[in-house]
Protein backbone atom coordinates (compact mmCIF):
# COMPACT_ATOMS: atom_id res chain seq x y z
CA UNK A 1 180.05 72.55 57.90
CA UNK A 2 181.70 70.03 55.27
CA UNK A 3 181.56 71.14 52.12
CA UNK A 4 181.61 68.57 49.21
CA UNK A 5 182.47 69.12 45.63
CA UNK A 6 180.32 67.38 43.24
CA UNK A 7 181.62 64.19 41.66
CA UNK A 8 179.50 65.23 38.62
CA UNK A 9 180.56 67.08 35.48
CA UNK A 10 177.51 69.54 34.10
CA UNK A 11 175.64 68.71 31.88
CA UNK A 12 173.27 69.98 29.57
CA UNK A 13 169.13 70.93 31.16
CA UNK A 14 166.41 68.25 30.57
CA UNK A 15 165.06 67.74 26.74
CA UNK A 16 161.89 69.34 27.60
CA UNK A 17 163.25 72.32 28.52
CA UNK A 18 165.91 72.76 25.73
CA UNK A 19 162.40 72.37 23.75
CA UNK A 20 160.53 75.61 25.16
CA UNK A 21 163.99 77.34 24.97
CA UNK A 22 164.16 76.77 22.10
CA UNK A 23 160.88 77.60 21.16
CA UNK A 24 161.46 80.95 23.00
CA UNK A 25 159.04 79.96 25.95
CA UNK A 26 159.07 80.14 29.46
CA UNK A 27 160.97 78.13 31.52
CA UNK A 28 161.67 77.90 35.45
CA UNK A 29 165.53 78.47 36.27
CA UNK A 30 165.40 75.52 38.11
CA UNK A 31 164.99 73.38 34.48
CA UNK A 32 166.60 76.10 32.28
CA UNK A 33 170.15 75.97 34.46
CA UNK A 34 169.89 72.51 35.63
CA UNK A 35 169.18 72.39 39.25
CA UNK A 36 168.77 69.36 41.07
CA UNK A 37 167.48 70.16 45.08
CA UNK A 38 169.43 73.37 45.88
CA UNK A 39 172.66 72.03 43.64
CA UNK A 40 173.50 72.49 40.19
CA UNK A 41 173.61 69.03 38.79
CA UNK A 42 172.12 69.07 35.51
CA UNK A 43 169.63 66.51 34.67
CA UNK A 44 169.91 63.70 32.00
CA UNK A 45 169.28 65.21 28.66
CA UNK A 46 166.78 62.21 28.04
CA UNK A 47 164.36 63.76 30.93
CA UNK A 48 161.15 64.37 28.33
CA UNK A 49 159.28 66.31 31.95
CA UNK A 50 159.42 68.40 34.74
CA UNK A 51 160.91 66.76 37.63
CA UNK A 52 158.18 66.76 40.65
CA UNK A 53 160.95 68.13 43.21
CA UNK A 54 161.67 71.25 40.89
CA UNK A 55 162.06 74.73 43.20
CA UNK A 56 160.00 76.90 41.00
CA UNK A 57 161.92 80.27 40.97
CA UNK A 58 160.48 82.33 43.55
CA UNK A 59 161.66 79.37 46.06
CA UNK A 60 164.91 79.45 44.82
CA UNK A 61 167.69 80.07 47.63
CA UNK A 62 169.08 83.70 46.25
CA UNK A 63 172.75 81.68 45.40
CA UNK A 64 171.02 79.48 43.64
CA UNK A 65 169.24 82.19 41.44
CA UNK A 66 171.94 83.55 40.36
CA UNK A 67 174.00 80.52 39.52
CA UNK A 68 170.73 79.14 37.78
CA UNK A 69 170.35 82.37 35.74
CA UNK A 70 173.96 81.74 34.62
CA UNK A 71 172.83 78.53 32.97
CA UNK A 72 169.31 79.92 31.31
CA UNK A 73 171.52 82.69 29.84
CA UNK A 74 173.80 80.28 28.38
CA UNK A 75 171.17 77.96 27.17
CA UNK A 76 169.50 81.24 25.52
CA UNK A 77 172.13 81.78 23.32
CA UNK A 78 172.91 78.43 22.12
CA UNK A 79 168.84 78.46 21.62
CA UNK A 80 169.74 81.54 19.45
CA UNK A 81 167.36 83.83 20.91
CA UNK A 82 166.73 86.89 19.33
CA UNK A 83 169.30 89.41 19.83
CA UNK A 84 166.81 92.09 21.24
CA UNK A 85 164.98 89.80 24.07
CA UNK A 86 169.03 88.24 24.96
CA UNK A 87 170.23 91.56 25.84
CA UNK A 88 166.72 92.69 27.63
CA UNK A 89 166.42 89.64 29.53
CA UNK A 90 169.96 90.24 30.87
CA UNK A 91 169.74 93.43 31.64
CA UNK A 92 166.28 92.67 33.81
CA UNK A 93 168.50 89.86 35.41
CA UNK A 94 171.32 92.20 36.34
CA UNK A 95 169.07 94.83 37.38
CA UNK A 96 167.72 92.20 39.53
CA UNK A 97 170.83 91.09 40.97
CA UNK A 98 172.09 94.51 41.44
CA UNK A 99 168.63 95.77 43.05
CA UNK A 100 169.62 97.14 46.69
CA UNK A 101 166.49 95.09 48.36
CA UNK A 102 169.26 91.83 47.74
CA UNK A 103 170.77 92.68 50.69
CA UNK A 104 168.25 91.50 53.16
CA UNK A 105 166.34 87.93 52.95
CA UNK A 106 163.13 89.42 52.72
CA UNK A 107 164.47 91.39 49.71
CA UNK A 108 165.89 89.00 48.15
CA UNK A 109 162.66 87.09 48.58
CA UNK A 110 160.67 89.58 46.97
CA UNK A 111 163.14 89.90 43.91
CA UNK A 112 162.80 86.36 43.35
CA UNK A 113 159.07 86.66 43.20
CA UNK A 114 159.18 89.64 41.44
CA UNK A 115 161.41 88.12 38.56
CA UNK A 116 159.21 85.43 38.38
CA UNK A 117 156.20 86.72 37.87
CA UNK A 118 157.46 88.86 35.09
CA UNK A 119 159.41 86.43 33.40
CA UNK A 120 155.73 84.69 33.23
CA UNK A 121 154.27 87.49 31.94
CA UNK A 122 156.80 88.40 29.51
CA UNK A 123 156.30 84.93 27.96
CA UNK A 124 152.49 85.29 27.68
């Protein structure tokens, strides 16, 4: 396998989803830390909508999780989120990272799910 290093610098996520950050809403990883495919490329800032090839984040590859949840954590605190859902939200994603099911694909699988759904349901 070649591996390639991105020509492109990050950037910051899509304008719609610096809006429900900032709003304190829920956003997929995959708009939150920028993903483009299975790479971190972050979109234009001008993007006003979801792209139609977003991987929602129970399809995200596990590598790609966690280097997506990097970003939404980021983006959180320059969003200024309260200082009480910051801290919980990153301790459900290192709980998550650090579950022992990680170690197998079908684990990791139903993490991602899992994290998903109550991400979702933490928002509503």
């Amino acid at each position: 396998d070649d591996l390639m290093i991105s020509t492109s610098l990050p950037d910051r996520p899509a304008q719609f989803a610096l809006n429900k950050l900032d709003a304190y809403e829920y956003v997929d990883l995959c708009f939150a830390g920028g993903l483009n495919g299975e790479r971190l490329a972050l979109k234009a800032s001008s993007t006003a909508s979801p792209s139609r090839n977003a991987i929602l984040d129970e399809n995200l590859p596990w590598h790609v999780f966690t280097e997506a949840r990097y970003g939404f954590i980021k983006h959180m605190g320059i969003a200024k989120w309260p200082a009480k859902l910051y801290k919980d939200l990153c301790a459900f994603f290192v709980r998550i990272e650090s579950h022992p099911l990680h170690r197998t694909d079908a684990g990791k699988r139903a993490l991602l799910e899992y994290q998903a759904r109550a991400r979702r349901d933490w928002h509503d």
